[in-house]
Every structure is written in C-alpha cells, then in structure tokens.
C-alpha atoms as a PDB file:
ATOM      1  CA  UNK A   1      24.770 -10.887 -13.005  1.00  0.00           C
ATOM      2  CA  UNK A   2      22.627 -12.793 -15.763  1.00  0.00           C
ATOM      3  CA  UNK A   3      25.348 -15.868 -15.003  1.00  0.00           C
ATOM      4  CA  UNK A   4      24.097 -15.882 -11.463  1.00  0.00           C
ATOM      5  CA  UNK A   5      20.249 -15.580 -12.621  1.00  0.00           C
ATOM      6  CA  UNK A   6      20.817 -18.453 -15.234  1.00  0.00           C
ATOM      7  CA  UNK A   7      22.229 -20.865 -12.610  1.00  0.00           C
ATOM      8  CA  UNK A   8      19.542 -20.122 -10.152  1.00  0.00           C
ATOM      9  CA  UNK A   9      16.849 -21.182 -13.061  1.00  0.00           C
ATOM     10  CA  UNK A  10      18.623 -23.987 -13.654  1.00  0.00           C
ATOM     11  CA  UNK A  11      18.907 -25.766 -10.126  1.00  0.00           C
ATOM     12  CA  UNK A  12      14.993 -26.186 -10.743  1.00  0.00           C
ATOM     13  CA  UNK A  13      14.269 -24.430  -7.370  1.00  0.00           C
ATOM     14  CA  UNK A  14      12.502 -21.074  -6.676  1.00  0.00           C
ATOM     15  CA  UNK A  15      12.548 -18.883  -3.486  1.00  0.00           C
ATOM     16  CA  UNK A  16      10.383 -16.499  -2.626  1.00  0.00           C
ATOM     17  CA  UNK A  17      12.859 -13.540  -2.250  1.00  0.00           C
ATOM     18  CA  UNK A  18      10.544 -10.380  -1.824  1.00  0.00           C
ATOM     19  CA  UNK A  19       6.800 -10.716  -2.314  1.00  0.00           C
ATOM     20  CA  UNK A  20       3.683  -8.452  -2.425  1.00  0.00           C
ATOM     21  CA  UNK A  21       0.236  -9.277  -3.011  1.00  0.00           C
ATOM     22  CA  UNK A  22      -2.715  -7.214  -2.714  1.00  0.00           C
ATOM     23  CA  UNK A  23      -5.861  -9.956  -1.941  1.00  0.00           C
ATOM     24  CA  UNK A  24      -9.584  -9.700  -1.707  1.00  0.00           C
ATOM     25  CA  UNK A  25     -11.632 -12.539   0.478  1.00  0.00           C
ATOM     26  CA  UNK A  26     -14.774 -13.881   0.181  1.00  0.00           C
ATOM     27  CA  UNK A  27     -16.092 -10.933   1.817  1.00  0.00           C
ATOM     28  CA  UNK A  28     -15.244  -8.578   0.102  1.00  0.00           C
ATOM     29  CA  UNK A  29     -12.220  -7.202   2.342  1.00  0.00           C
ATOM     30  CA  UNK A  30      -9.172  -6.325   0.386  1.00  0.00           C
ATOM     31  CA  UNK A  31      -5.445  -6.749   2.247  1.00  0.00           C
ATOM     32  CA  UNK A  32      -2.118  -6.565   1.208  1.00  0.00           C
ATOM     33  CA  UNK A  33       0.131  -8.821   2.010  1.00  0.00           C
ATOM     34  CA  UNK A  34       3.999  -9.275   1.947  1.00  0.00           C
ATOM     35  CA  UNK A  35       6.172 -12.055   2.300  1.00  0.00           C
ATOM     36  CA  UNK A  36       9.853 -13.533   1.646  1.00  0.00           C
ATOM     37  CA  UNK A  37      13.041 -14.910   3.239  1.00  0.00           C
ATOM     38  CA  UNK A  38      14.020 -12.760   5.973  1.00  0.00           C
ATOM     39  CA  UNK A  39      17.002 -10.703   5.190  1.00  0.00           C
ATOM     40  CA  UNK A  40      19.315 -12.223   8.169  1.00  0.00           C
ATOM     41  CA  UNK A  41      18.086 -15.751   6.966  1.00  0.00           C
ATOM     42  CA  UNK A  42      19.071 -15.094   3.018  1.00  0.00           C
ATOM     43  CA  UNK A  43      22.889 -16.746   3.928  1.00  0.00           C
ATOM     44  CA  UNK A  44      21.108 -20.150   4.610  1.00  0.00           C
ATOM     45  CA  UNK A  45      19.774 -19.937   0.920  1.00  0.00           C
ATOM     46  CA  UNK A  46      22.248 -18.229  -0.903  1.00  0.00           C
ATOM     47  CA  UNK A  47      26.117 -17.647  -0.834  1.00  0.00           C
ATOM     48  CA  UNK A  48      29.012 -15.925  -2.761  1.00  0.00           C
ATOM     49  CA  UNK A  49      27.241 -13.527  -5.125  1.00  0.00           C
ATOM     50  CA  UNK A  50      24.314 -15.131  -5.427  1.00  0.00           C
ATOM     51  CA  UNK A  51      23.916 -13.985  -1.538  1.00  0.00           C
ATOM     52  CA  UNK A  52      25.325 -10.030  -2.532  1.00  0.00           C
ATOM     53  CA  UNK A  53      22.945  -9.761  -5.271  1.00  0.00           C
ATOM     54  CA  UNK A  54      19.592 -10.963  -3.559  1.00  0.00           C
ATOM     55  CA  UNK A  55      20.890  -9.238  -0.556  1.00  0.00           C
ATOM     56  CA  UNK A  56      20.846  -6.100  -2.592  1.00  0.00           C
ATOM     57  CA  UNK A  57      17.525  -6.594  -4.070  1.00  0.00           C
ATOM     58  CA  UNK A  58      15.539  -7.027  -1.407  1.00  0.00           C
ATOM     59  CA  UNK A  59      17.557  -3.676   0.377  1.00  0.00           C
ATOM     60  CA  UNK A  60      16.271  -1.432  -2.752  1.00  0.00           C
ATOM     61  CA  UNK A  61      12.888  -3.038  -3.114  1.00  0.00           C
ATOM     62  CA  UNK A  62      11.708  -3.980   0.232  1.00  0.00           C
ATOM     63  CA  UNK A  63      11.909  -0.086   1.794  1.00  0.00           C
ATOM     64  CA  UNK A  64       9.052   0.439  -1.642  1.00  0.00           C
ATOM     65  CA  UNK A  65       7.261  -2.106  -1.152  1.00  0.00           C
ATOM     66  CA  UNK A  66       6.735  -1.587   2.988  1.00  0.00           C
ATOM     67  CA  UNK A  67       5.824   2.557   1.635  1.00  0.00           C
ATOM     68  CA  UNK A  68       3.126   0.923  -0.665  1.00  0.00           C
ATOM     69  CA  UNK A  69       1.809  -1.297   1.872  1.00  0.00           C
ATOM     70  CA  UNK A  70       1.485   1.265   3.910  1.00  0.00           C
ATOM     71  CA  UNK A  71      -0.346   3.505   1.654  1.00  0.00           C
ATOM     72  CA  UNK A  72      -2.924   1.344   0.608  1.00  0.00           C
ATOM     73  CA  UNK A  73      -3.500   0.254   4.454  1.00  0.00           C
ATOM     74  CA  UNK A  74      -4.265   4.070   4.827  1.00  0.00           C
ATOM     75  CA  UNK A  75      -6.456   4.296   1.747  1.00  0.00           C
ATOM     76  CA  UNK A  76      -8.582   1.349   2.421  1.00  0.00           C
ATOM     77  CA  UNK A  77      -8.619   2.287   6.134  1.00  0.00           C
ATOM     78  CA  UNK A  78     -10.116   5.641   4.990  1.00  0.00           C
ATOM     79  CA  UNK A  79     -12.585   4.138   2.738  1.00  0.00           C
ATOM     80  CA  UNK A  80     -13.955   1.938   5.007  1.00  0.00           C
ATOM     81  CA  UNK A  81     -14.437   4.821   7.621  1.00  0.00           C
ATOM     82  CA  UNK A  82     -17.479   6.834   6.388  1.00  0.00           C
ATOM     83  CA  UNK A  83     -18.264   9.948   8.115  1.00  0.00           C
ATOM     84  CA  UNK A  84     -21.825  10.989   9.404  1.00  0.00           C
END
C-alpha cells in the first residue's frame, strides 16, 4: 500500500479524492461543503491498485463524512431557528 502512496507523490499530481470543508462567508453563515472525484469517474484517474485502494477509501470514508454533513446541517439549521 505505501508503494502505491509513494508513486502517487511522486508523479507531482494531486487529486482531490474525498473532501470536506466546513466554511464561514462574509456574513457570517457557516456551510459545509464536500467535494471529490465521483466514485464511477475514479477509473479515468486511477487503475490497477491504485484504482482498488482509492476506491476503497472513499467507500469507508464518504458514508462518515455524508453522516457529519448531515449533522451539522441539522445543528446549524436549529440554531438559526429561534423560538418565540
């Protein structure tokens, strides 16, 4: 696995696998964002194992990161709903 790692590092070239970000604007109005290769698109970027292992990253991660999303859409949906 670290061979695979090692010769992605070394092409020079990054790709945004699996991202999260959690932003706030200029107004004040936080948002969470998430972003990455598309999981029936990861073949056009990667093959052999390289393709397996990101493949099996973003399966594990990407099921977390849309529950944490979600969560923290909830909170700051309930925050920003006061009640009288």
């Amino acid at each position: 696995m670290w061979a695979v790692l090692v010769k992605l590092f070394k092409k020079g070239k990054e790709a945004n696998v699996l991202g999260f970000k959690i932003l706030i604007n200029c107004e004040g109005v936080v948002v969470t964002e998430m972003s990455g290769i598309p999981e029936g698109d990861l073949n056009k970027v990667f093959s052999g194992d390289e393709l397996l292992i990101m493949r099996n990253i973003v399966q594990l991660t990407k099921p977390k990161l849309e529950a944490l999303h979600s969560f923290l859409e909830d909170e700051l949906s309930a925050l920003n709903h006061t009640t009288i």
